[in-house]
Protein backbone atom coordinates (compact mmCIF):
# COMPACT_ATOMS: atom_id res chain seq x y z
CA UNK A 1 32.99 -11.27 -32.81
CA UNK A 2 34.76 -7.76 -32.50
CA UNK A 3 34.88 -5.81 -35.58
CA UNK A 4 38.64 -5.87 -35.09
CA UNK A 5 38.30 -9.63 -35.74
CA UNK A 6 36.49 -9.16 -39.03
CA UNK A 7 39.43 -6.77 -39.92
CA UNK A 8 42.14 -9.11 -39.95
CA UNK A 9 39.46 -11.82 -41.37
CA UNK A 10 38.73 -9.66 -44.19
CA UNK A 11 43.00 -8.91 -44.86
CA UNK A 12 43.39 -12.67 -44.81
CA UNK A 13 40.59 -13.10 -47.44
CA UNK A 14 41.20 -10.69 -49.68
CA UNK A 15 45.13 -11.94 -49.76
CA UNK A 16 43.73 -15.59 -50.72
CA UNK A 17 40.97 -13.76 -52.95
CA UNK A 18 43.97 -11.76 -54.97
CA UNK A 19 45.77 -14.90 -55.58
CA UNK A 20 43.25 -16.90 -56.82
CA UNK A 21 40.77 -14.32 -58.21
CA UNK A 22 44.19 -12.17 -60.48
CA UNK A 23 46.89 -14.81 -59.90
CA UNK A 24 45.72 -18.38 -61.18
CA UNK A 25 43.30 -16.37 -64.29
CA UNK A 26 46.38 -13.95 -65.38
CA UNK A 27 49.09 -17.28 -65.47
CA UNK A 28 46.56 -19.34 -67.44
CA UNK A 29 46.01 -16.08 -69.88
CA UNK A 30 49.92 -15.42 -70.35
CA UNK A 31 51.03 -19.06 -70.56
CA UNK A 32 48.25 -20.93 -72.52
CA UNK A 33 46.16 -17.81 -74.09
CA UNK A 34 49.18 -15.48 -75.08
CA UNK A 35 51.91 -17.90 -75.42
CA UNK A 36 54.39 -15.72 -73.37
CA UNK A 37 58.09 -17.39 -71.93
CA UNK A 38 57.83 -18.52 -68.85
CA UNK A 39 60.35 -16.03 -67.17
CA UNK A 40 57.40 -12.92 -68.44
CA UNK A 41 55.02 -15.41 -66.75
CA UNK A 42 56.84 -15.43 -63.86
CA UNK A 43 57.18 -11.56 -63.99
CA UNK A 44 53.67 -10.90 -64.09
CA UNK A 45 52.82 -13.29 -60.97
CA UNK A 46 55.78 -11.78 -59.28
CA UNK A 47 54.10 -8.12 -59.77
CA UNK A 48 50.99 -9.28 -58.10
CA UNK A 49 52.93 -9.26 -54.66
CA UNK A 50 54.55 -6.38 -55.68
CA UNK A 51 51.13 -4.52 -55.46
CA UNK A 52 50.44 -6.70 -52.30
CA UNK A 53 53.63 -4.96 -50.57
CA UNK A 54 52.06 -1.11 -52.00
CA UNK A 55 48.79 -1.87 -50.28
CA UNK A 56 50.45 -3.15 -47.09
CA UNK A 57 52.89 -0.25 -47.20
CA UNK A 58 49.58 2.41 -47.62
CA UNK A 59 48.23 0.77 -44.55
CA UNK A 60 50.93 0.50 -42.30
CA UNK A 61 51.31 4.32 -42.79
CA UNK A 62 47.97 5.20 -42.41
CA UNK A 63 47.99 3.12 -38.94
CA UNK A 64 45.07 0.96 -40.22
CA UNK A 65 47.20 -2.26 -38.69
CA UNK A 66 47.51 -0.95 -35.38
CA UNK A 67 44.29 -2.51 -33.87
CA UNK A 68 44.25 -4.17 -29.91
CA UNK A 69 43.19 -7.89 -30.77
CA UNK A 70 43.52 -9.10 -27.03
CA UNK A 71 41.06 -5.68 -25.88
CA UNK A 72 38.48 -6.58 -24.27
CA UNK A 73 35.05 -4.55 -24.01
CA UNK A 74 33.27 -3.47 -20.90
CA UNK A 75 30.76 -5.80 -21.80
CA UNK A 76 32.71 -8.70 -21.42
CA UNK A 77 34.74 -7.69 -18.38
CA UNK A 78 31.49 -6.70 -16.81
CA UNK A 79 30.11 -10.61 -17.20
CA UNK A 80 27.22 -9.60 -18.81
């Protein structure tokens, strides 16, 4: 596979990894451990897309999403 495959691999995992490895663990914590409302609940799960949107943002201005999935090396075009 083309490295540029593992890149969007790796976005997509670490997106699933955030939810469940911050997301599930901080709800449990603020509902059952701290005994916090449900709307603060729901504000702290809401702030972990928040800081999903600031990492997109730093990459789409750093050009780190602009990567030619359908490119095809010389390799392959070559039939070797």
């Amino acid at each position: 596979m083309s490295s540029k495959i593992y890149s969007v691999i790796s976005v997509v995992l670490a997106g699933l990894a955030t939810g469940l490895a911050l997301g599930v663990p901080l709800g449990l914590l603020l509902s059952w451990g701290w005994k916090q409302p449900l709307p603060w609940v729901y504000f702290f799960l809401s702030l972990e897309e928040a800081v999903g949107w600031v990492i997109g943002y730093v990459r789409f201005r750093r050009g780190k999403w602009l990567n030619q999935l359908t490119h095809q090396s010389a390799e392959v075009e070559m039939g070797a």
